[in-house]
PDB file of N, CA and C in Angstrom:
ATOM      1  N   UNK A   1      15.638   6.531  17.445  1.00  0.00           N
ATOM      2  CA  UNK A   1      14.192   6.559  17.312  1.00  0.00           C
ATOM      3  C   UNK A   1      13.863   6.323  15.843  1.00  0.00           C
ATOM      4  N   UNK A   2      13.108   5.046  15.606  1.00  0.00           N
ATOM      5  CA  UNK A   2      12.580   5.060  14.307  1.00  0.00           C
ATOM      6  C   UNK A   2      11.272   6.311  13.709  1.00  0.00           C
ATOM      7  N   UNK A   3      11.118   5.744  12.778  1.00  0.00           N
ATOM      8  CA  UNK A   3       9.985   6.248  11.914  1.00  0.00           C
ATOM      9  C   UNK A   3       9.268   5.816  11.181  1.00  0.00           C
ATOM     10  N   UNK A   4       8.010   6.026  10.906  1.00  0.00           N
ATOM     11  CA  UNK A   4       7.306   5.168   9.730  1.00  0.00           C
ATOM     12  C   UNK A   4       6.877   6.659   8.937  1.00  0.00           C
ATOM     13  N   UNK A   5       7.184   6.373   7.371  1.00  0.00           N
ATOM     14  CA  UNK A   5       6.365   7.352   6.390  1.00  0.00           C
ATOM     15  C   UNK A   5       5.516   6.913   5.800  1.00  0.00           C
ATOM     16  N   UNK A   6       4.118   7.310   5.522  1.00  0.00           N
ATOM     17  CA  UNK A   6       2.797   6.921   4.857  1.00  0.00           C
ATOM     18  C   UNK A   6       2.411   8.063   3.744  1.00  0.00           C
ATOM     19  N   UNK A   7       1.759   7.008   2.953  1.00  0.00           N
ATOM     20  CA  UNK A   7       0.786   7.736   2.260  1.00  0.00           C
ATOM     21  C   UNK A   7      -0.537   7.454   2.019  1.00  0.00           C
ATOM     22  N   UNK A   8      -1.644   8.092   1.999  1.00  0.00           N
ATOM     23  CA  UNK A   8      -2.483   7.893   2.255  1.00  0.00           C
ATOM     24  C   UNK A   8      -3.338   7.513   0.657  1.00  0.00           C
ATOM     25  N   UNK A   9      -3.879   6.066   0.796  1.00  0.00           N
ATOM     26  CA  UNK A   9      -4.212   5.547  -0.532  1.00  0.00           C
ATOM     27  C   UNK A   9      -6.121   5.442  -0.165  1.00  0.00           C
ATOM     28  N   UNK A  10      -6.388   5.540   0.727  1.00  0.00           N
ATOM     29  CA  UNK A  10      -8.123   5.926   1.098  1.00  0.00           C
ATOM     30  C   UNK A  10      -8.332   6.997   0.472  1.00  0.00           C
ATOM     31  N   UNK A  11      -9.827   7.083  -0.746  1.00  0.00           N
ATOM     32  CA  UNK A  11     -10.085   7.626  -1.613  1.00  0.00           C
ATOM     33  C   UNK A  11      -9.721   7.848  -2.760  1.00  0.00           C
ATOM     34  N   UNK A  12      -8.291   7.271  -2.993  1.00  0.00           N
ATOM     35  CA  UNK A  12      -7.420   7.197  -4.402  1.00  0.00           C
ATOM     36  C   UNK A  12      -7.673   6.676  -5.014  1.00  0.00           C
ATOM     37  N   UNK A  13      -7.894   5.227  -4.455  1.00  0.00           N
ATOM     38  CA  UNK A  13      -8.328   3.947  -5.249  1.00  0.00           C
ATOM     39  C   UNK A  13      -9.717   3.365  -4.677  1.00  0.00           C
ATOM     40  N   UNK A  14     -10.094   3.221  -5.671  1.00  0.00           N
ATOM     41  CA  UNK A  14     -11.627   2.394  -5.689  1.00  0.00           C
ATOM     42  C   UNK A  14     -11.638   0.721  -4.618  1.00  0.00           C
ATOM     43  N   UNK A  15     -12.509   0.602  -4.248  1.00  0.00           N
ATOM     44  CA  UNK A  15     -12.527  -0.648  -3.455  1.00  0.00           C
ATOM     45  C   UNK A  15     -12.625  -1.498  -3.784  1.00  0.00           C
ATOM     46  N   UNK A  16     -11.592  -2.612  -4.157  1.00  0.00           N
ATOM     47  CA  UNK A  16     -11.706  -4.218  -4.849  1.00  0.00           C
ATOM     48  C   UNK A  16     -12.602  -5.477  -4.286  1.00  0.00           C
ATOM     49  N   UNK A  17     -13.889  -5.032  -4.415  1.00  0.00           N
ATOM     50  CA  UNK A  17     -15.102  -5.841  -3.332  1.00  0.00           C
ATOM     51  C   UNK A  17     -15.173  -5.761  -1.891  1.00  0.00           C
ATOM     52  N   UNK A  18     -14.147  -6.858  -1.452  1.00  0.00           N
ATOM     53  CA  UNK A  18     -14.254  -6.364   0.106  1.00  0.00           C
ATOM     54  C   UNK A  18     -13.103  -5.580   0.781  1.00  0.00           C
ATOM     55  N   UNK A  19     -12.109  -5.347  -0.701  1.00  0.00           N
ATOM     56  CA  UNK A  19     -10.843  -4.920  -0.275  1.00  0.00           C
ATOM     57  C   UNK A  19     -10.756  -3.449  -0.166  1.00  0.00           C
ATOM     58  N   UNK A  20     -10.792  -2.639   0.673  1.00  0.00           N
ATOM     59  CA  UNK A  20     -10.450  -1.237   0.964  1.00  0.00           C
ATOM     60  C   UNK A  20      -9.129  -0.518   0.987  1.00  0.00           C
ATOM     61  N   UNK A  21      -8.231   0.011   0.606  1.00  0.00           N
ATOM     62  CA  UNK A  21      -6.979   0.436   0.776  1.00  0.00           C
ATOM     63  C   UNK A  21      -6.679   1.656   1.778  1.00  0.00           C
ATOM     64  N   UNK A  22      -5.748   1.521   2.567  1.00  0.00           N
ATOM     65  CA  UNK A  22      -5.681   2.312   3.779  1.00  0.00           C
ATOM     66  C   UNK A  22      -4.539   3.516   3.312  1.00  0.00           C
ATOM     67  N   UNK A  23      -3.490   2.569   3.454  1.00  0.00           N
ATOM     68  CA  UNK A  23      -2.078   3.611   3.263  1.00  0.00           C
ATOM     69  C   UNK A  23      -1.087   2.430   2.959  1.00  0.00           C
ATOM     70  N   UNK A  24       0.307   3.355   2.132  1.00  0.00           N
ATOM     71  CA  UNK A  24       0.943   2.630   1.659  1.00  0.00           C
ATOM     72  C   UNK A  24       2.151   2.973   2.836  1.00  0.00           C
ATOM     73  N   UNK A  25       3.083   2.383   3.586  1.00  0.00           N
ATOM     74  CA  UNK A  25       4.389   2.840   4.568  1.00  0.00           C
ATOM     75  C   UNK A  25       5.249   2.346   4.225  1.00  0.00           C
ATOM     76  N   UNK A  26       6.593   2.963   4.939  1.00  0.00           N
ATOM     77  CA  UNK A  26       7.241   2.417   4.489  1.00  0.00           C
ATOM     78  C   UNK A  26       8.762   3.268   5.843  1.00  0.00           C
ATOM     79  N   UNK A  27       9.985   2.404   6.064  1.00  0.00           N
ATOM     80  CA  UNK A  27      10.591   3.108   7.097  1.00  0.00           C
ATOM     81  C   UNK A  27      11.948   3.383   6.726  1.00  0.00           C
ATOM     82  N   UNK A  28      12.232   3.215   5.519  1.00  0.00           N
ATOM     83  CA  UNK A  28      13.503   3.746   5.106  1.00  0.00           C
ATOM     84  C   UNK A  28      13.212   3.848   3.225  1.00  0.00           C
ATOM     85  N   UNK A  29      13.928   5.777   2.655  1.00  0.00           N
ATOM     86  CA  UNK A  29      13.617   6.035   1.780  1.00  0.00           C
ATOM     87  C   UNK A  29      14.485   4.449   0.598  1.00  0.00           C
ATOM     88  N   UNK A  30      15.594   3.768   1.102  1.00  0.00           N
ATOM     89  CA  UNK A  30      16.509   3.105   0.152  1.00  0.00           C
ATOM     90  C   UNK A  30      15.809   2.314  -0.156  1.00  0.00           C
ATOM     91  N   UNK A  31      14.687   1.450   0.592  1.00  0.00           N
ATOM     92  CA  UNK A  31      13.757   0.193   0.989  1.00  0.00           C
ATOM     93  C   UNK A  31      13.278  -0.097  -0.629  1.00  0.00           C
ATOM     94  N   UNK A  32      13.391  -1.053  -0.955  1.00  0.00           N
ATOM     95  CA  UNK A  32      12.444  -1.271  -2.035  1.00  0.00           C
ATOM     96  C   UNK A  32      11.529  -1.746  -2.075  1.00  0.00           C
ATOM     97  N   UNK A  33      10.754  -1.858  -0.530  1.00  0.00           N
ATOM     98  CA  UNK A  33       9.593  -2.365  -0.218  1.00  0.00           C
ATOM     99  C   UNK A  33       8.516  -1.381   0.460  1.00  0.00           C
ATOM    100  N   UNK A  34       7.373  -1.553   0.266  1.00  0.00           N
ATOM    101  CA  UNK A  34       6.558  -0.899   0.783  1.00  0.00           C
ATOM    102  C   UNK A  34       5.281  -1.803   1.596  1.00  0.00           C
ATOM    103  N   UNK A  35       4.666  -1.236   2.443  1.00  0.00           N
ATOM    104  CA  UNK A  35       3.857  -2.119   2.997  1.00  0.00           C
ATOM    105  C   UNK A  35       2.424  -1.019   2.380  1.00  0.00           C
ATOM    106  N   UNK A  36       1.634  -2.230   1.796  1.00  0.00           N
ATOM    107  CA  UNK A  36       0.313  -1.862   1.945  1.00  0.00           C
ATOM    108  C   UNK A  36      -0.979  -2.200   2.821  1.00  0.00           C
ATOM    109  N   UNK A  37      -1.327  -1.152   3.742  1.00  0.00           N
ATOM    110  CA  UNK A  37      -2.380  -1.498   4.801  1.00  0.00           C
ATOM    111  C   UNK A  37      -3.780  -1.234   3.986  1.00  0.00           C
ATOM    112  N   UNK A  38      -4.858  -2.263   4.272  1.00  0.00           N
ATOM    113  CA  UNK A  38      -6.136  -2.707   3.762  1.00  0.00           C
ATOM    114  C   UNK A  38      -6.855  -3.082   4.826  1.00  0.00           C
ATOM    115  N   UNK A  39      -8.056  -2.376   4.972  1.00  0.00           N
ATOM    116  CA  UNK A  39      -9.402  -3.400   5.096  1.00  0.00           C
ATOM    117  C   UNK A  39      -9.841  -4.505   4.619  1.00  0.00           C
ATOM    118  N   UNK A  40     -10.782  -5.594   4.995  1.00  0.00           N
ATOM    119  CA  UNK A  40     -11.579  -6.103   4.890  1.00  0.00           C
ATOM    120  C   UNK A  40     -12.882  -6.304   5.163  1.00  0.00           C
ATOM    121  N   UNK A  41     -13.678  -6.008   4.531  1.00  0.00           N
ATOM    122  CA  UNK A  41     -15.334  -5.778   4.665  1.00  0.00           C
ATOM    123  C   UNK A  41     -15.122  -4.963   5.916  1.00  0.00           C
ATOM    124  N   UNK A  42     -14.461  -3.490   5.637  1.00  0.00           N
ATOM    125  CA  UNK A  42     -14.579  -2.535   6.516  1.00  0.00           C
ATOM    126  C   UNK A  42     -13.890  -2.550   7.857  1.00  0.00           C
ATOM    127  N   UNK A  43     -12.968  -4.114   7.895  1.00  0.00           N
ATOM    128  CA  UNK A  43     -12.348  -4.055   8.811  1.00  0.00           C
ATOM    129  C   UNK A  43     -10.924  -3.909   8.596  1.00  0.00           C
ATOM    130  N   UNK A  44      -9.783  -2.783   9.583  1.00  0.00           N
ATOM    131  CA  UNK A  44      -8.506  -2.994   9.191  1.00  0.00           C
ATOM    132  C   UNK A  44      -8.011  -3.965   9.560  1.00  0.00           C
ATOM    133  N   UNK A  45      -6.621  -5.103   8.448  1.00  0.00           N
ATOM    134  CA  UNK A  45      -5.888  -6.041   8.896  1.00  0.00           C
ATOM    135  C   UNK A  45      -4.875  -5.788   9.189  1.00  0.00           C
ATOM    136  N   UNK A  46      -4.309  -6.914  10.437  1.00  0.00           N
ATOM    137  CA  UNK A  46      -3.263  -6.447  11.546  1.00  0.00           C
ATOM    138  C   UNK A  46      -1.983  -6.495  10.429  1.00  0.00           C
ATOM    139  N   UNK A  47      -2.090  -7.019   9.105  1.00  0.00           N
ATOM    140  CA  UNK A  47      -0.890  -7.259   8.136  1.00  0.00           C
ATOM    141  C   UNK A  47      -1.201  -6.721   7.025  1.00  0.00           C
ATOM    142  N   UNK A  48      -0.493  -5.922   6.189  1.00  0.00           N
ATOM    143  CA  UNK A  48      -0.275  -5.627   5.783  1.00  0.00           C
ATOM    144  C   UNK A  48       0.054  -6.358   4.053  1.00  0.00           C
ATOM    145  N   UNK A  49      -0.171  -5.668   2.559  1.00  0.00           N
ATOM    146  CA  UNK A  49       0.752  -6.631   1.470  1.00  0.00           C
ATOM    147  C   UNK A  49       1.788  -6.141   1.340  1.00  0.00           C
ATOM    148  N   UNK A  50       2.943  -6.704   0.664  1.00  0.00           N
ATOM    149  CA  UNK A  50       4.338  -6.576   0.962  1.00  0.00           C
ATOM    150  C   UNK A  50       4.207  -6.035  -1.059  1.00  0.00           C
ATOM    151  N   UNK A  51       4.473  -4.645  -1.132  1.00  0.00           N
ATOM    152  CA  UNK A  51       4.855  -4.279  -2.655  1.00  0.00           C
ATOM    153  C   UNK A  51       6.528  -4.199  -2.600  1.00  0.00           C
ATOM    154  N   UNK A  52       6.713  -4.983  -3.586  1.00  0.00           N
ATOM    155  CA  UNK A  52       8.148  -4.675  -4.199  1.00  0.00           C
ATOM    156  C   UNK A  52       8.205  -3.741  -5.141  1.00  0.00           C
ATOM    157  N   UNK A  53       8.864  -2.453  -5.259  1.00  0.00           N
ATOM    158  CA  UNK A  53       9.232  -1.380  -5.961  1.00  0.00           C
ATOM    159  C   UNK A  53       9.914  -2.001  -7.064  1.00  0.00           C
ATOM    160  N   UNK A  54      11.263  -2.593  -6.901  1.00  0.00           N
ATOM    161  CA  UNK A  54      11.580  -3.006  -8.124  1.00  0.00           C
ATOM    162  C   UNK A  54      10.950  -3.683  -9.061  1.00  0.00           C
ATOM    163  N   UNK A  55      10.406  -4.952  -8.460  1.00  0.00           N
ATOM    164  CA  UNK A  55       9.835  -6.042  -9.749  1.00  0.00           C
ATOM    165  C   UNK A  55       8.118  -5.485  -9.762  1.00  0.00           C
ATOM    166  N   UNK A  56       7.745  -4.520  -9.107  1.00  0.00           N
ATOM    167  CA  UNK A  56       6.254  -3.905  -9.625  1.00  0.00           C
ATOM    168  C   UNK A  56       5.296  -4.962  -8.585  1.00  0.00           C
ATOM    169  N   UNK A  57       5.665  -6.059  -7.736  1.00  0.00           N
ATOM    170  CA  UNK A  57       4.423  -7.089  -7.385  1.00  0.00           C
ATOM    171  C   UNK A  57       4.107  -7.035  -6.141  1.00  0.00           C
ATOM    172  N   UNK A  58       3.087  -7.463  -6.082  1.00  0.00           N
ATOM    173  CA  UNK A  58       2.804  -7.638  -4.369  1.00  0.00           C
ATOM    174  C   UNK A  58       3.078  -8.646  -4.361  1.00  0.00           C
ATOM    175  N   UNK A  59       3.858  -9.317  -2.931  1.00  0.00           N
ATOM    176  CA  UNK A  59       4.393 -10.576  -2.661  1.00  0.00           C
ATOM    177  C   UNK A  59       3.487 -10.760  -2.010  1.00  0.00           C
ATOM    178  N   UNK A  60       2.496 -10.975  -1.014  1.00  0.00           N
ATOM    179  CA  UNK A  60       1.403 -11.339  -0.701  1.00  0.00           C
ATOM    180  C   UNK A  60       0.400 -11.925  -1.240  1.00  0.00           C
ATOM    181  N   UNK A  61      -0.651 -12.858  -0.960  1.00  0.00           N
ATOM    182  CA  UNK A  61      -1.733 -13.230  -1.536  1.00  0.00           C
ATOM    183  C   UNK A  61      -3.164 -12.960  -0.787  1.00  0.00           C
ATOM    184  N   UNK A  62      -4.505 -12.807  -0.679  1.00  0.00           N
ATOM    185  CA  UNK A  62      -5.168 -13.066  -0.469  1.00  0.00           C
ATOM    186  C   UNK A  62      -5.986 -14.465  -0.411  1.00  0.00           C
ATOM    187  N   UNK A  63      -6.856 -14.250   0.282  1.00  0.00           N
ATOM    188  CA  UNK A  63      -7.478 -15.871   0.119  1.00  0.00           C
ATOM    189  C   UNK A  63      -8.630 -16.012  -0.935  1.00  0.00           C
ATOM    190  N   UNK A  64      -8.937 -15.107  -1.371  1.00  0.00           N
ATOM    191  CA  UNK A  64      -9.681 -15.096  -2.820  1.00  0.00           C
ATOM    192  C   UNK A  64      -9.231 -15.123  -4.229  1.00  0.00           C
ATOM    193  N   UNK A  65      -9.415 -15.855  -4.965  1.00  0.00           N
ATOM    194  CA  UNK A  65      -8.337 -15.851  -6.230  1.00  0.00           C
ATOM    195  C   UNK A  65      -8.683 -14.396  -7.154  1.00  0.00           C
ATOM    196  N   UNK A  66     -10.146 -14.248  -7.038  1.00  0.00           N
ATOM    197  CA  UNK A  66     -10.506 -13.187  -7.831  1.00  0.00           C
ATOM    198  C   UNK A  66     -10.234 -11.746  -7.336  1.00  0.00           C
ATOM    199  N   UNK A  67     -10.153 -12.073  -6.119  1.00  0.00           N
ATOM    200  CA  UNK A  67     -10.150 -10.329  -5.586  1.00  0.00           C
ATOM    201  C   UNK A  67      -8.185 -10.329  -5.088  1.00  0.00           C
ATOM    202  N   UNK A  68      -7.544 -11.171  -5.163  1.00  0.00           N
ATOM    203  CA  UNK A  68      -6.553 -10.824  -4.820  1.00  0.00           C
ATOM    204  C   UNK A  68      -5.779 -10.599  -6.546  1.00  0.00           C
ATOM    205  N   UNK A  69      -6.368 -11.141  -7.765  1.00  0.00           N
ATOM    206  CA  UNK A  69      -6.031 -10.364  -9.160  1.00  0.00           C
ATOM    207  C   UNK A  69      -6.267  -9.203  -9.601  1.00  0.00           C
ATOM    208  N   UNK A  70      -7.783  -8.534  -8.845  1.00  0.00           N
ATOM    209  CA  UNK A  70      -8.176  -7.164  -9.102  1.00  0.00           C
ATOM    210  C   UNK A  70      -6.779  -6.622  -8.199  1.00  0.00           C
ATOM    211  N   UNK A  71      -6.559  -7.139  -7.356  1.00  0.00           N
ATOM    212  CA  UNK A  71      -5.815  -5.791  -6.186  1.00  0.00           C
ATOM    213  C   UNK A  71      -4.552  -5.761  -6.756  1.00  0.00           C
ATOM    214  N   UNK A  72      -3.632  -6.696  -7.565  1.00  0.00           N
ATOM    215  CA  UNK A  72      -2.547  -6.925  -8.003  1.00  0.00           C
ATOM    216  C   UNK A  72      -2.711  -6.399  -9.682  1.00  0.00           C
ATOM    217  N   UNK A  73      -3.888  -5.970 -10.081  1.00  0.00           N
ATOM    218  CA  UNK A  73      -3.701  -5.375 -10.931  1.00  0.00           C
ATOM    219  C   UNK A  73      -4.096  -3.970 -10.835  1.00  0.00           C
ATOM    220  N   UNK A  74      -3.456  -3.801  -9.572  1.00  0.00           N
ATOM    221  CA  UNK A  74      -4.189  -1.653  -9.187  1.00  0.00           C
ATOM    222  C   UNK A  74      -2.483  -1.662  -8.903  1.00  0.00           C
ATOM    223  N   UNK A  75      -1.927  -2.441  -8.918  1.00  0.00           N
ATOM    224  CA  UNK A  75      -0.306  -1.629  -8.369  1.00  0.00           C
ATOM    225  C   UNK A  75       0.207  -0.911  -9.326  1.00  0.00           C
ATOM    226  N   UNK A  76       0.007  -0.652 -10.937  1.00  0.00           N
ATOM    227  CA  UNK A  76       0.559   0.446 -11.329  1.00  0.00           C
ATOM    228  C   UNK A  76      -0.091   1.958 -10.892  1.00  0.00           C
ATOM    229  N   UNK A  77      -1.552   1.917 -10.527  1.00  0.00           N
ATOM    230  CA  UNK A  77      -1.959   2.962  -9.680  1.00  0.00           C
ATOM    231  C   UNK A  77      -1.298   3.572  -8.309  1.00  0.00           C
ATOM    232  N   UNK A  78      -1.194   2.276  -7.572  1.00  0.00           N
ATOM    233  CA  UNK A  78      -0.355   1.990  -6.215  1.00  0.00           C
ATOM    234  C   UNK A  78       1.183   2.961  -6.462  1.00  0.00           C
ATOM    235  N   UNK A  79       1.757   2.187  -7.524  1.00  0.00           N
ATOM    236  CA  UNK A  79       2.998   2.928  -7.099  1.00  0.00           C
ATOM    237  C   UNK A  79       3.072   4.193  -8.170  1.00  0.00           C
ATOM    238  N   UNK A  80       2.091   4.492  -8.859  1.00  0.00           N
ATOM    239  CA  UNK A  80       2.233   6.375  -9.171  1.00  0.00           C
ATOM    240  C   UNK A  80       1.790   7.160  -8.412  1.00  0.00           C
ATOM    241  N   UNK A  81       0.423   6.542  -7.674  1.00  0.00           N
ATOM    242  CA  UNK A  81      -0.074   7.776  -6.090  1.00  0.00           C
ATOM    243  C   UNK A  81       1.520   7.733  -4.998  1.00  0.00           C
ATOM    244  N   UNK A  82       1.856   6.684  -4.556  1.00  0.00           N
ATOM    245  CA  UNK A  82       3.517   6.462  -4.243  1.00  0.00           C
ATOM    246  C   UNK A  82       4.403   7.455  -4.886  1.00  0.00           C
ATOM    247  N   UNK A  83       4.830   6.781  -6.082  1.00  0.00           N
ATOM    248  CA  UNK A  83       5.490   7.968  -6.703  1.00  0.00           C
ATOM    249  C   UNK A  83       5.408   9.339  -6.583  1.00  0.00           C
ATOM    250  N   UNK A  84       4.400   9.874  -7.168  1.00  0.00           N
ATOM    251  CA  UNK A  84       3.893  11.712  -6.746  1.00  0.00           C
ATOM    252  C   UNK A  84       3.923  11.713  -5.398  1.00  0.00           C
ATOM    253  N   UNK A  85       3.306  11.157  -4.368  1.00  0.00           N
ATOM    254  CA  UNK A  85       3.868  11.521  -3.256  1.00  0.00           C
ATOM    255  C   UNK A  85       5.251  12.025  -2.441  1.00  0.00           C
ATOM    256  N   UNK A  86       6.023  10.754  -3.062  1.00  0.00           N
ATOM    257  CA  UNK A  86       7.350  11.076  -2.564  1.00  0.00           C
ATOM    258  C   UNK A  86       7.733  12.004  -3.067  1.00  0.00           C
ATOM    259  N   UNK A  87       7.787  11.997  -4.116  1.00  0.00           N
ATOM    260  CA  UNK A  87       8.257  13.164  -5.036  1.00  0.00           C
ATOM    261  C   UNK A  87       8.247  14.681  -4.557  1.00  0.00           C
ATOM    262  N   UNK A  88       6.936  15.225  -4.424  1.00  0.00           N
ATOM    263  CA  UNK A  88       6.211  16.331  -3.670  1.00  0.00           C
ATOM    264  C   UNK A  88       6.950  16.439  -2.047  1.00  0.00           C
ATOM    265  N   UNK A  89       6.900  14.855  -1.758  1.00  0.00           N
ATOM    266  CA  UNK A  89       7.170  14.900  -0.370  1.00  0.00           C
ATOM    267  C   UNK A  89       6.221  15.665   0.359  1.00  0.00           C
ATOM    268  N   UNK A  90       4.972  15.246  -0.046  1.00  0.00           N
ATOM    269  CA  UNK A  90       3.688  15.285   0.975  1.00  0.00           C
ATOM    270  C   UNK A  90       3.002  13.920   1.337  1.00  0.00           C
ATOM    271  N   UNK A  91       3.908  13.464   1.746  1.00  0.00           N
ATOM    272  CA  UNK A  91       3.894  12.414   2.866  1.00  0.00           C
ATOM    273  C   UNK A  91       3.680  12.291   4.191  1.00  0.00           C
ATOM    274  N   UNK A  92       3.129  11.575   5.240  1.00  0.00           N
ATOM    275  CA  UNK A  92       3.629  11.671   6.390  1.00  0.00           C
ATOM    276  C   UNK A  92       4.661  11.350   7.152  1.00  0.00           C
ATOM    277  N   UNK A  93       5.085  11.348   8.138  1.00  0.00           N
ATOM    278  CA  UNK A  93       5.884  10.459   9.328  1.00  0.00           C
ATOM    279  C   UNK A  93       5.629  10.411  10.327  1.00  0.00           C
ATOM    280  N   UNK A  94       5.812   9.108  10.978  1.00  0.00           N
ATOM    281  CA  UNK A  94       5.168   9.186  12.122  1.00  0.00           C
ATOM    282  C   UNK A  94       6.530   8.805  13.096  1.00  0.00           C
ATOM    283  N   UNK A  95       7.101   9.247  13.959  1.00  0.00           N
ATOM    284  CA  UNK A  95       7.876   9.089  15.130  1.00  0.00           C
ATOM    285  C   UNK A  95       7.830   8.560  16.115  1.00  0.00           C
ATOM    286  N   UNK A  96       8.356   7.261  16.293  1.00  0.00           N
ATOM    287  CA  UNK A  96       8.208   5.964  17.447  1.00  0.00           C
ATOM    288  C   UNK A  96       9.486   5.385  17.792  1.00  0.00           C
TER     289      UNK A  96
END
């Protein structure tokens, strides 16, 4: 039985125009990837951006040039709410 662990990035971070931030997951602690789930103009998308832990980036793009530079420049926020989370290990999991 897998698992998914989240953290919850709604209210942490400010909203990059139409971009909303949901939660950051992720399904194994070794992973050096994390998935970030977002809205758009209030709606959630079925995909997710792909953060790399090591090199600091989101491998993903948006289709806006301007709002996908604001959101790629919140990942040192991204991965210290990340960070303290794990850390604390007040995280969730979810069991599937």
């Amino acid at each position: 039985m897998g698992s998914t662990k989240y953290v919850l990035l709604q209210g942490k971070l400010q909203n990059v125009g139409p971009v909303s931030f949901l939660r950051a997951e992720w399904q194994r602690d070794e992973s050096r990837f994390i998935l970030i789930r977002y809205a758009w103009e209030g709606h959630p998308q079925p995909f997710g951006l792909r953060l790399d832990l090591d090199k600091k980036v989101i491998l993903d793009s948006l289709d806006d040039p301007g709002v996908d530079a604001s959101v790629k420049a919140l990942v040192p926020n991204i991965l210290s709410i990340v960070a303290t989370e794990r850390s604390r290990g007040t995280f969730t999991t979810i069991f599937h």
